[in-house]
C-alpha atoms as a PDB file:
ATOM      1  CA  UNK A   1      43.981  31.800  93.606  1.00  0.00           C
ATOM      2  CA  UNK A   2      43.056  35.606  93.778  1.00  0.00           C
ATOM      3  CA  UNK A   3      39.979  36.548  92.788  1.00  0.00           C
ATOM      4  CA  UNK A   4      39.112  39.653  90.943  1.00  0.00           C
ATOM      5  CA  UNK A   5      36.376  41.162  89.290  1.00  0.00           C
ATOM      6  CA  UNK A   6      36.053  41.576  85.732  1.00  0.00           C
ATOM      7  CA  UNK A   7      33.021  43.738  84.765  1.00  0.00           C
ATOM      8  CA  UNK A   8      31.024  41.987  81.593  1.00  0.00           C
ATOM      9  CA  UNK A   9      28.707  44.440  79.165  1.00  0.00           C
ATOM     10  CA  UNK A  10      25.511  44.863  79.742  1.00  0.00           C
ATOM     11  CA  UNK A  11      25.438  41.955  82.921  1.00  0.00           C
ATOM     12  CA  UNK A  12      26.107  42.465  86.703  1.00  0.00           C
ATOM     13  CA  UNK A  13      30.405  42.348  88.003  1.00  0.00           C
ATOM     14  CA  UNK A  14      31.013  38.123  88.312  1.00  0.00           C
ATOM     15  CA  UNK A  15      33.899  37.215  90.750  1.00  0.00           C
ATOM     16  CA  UNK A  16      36.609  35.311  88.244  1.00  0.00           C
ATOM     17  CA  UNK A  17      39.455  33.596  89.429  1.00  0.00           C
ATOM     18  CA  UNK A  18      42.837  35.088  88.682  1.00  0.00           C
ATOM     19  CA  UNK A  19      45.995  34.243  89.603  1.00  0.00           C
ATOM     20  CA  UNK A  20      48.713  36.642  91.140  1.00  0.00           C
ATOM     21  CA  UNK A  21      51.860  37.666  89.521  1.00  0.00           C
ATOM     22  CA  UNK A  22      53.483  35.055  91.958  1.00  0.00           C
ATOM     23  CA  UNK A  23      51.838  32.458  91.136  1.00  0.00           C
ATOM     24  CA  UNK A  24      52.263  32.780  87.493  1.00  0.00           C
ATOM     25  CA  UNK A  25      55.967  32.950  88.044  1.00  0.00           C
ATOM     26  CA  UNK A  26      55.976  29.739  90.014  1.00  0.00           C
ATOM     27  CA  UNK A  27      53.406  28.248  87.364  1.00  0.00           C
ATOM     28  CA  UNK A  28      56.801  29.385  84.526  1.00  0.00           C
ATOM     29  CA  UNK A  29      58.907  28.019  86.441  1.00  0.00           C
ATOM     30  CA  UNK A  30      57.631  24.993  87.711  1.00  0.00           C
ATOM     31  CA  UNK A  31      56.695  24.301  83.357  1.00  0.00           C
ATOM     32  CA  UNK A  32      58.427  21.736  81.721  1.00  0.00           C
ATOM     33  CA  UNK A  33      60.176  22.554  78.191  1.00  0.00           C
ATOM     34  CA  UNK A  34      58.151  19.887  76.023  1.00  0.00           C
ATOM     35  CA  UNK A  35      60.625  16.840  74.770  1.00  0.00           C
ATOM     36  CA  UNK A  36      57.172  15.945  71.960  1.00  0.00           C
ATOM     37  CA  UNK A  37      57.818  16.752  68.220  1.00  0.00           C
ATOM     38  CA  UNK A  38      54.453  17.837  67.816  1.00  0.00           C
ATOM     39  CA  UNK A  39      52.413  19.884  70.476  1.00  0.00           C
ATOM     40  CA  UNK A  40      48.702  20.906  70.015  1.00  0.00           C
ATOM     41  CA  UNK A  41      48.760  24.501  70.955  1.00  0.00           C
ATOM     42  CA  UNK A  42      45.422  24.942  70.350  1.00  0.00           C
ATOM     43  CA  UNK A  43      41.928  22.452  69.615  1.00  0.00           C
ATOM     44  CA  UNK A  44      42.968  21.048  66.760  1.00  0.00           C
ATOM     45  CA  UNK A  45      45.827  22.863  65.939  1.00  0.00           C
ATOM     46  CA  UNK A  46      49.565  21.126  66.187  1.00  0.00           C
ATOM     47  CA  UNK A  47      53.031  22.667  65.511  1.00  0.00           C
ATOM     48  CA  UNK A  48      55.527  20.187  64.835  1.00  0.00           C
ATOM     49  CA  UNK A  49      59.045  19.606  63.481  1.00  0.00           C
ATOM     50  CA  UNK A  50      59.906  18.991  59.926  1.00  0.00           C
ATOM     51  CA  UNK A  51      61.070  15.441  60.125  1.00  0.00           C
ATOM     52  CA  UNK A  52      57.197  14.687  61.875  1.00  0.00           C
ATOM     53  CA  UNK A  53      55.721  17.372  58.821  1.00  0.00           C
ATOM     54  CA  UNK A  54      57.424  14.671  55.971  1.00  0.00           C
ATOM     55  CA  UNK A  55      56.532  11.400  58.097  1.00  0.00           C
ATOM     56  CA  UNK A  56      52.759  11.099  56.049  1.00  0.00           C
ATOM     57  CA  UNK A  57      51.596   8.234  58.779  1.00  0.00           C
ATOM     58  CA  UNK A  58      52.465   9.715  61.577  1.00  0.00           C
ATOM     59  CA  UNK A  59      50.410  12.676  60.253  1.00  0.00           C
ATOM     60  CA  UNK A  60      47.766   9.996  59.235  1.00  0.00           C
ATOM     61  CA  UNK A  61      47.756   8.172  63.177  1.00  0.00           C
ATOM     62  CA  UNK A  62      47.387  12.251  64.223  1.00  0.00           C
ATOM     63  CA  UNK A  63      44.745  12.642  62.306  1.00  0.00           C
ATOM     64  CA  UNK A  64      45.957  15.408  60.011  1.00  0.00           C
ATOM     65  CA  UNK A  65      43.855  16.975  57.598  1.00  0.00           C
ATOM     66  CA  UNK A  66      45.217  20.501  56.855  1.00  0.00           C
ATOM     67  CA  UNK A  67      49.150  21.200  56.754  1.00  0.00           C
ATOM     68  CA  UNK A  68      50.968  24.642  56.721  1.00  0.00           C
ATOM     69  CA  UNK A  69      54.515  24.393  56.050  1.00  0.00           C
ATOM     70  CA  UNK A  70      56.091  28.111  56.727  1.00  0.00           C
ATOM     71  CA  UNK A  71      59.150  27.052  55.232  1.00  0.00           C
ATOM     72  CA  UNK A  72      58.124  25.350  51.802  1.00  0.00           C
ATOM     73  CA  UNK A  73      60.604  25.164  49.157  1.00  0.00           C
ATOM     74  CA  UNK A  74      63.749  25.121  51.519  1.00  0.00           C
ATOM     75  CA  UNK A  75      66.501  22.372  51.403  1.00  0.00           C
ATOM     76  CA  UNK A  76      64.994  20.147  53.673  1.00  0.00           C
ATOM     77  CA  UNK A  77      60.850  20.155  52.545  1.00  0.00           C
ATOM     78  CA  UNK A  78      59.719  17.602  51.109  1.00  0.00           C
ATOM     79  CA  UNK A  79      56.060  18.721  51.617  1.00  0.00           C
ATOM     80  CA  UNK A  80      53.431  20.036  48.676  1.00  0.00           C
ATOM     81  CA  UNK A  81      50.096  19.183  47.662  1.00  0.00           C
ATOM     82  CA  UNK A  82      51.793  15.791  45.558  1.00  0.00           C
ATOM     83  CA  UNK A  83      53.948  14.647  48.617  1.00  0.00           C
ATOM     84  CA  UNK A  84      49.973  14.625  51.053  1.00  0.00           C
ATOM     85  CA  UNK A  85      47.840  13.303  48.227  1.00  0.00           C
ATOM     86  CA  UNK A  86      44.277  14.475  48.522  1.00  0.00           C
ATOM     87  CA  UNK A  87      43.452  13.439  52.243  1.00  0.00           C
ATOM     88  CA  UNK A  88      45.046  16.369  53.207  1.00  0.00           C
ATOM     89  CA  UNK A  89      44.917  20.153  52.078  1.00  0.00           C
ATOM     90  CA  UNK A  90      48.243  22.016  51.976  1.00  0.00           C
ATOM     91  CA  UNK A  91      49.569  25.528  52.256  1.00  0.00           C
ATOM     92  CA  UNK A  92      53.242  26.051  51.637  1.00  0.00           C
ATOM     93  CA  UNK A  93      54.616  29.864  52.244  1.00  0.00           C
ATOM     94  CA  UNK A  94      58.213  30.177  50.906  1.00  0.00           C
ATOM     95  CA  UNK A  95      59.525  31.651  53.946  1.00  0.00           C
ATOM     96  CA  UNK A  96      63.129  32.117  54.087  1.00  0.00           C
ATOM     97  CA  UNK A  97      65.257  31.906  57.462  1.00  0.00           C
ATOM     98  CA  UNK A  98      66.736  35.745  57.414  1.00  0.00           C
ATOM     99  CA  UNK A  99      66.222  38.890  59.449  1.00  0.00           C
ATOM    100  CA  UNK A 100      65.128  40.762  56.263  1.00  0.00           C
ATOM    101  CA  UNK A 101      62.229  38.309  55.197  1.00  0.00           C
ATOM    102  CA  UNK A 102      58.747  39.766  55.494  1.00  0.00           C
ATOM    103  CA  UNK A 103      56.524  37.308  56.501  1.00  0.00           C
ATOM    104  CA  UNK A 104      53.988  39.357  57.239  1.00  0.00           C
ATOM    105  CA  UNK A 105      52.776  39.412  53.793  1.00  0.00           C
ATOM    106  CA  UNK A 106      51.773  35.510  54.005  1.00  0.00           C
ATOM    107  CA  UNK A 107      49.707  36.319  57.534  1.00  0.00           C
ATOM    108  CA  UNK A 108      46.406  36.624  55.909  1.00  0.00           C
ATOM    109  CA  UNK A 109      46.506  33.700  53.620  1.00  0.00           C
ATOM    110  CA  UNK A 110      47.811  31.538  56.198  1.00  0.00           C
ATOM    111  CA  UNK A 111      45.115  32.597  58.919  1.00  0.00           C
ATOM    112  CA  UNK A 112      42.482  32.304  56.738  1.00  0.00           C
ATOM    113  CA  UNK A 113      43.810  28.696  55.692  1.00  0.00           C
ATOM    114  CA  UNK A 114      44.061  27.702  59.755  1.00  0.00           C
ATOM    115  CA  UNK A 115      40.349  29.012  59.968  1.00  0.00           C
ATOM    116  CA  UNK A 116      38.915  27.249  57.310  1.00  0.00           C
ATOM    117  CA  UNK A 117      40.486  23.766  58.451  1.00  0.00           C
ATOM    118  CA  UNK A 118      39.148  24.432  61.935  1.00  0.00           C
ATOM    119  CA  UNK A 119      35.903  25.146  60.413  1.00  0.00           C
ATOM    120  CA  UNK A 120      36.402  21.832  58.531  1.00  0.00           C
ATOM    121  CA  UNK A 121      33.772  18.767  60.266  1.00  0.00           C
ATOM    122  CA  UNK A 122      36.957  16.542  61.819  1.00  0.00           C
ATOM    123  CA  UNK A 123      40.067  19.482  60.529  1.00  0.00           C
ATOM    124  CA  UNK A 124      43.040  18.960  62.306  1.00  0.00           C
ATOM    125  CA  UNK A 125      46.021  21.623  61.347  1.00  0.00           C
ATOM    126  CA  UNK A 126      49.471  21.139  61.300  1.00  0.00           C
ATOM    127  CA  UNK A 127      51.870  24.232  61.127  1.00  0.00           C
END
């Protein structure tokens, strides 16, 4: 890989690797499209499909604690606080599938729900 410098505050220039433009292309590229339901995208934090989302033991052998469902109350949820139980918290944002809908509104609520699982001692999130 490259290296390049990137200048820290307050501390001395450190020598960082960094890939080239090239390489990142052939890094895309070379990426496979994921054939899982569920993905971890970040520590702790999976997205998934719906049919994994209403499939409570397959949540339970992930170790789900926290679930956001961006679509709650469409045709095919089946998710809410009742369909979990207790073991896990829920968050359900009524999203609907149209180029007018303003999600933006539920950002907030939903970040600060994704930070307070990950804050949680053994919180795992699904969205």
């Amino acid at each position: 890989m490259a290296e390049a410098s990137v200048p820290k505050l307050g501390k001395e220039t450190e020598a960082t690797p960094c890939p080239s433009v090239l390489q990142l292309e052939e890094l895309l590229r070379a990426g496979r499209a994921s054939c899982s339901r569920v993905d971890e995208v970040w520590p702790n934090l999976f997205i998934g499909d719906a049919a994994t989302a209403n499939n409570r033991f397959e949540l339970w052998k992930l170790g789900i604690t926290h679930v956001l469902n961006a679509a709650h109350g469409g045709l095919y949820c089946q998710g809410g606080p009742d369909f979990y139980g207790s073991s896990v918290s829920y968050l359900g944002v009524p999203a609907h599938d149209l180029p007018d809908f303003n999600i933006s509104i539920y950002f907030s609520s939903a970040a600060d729900f994704i930070h307070r699982a990950l804050n949680t001692p053994g919180g795992r999130t699904w969205d």
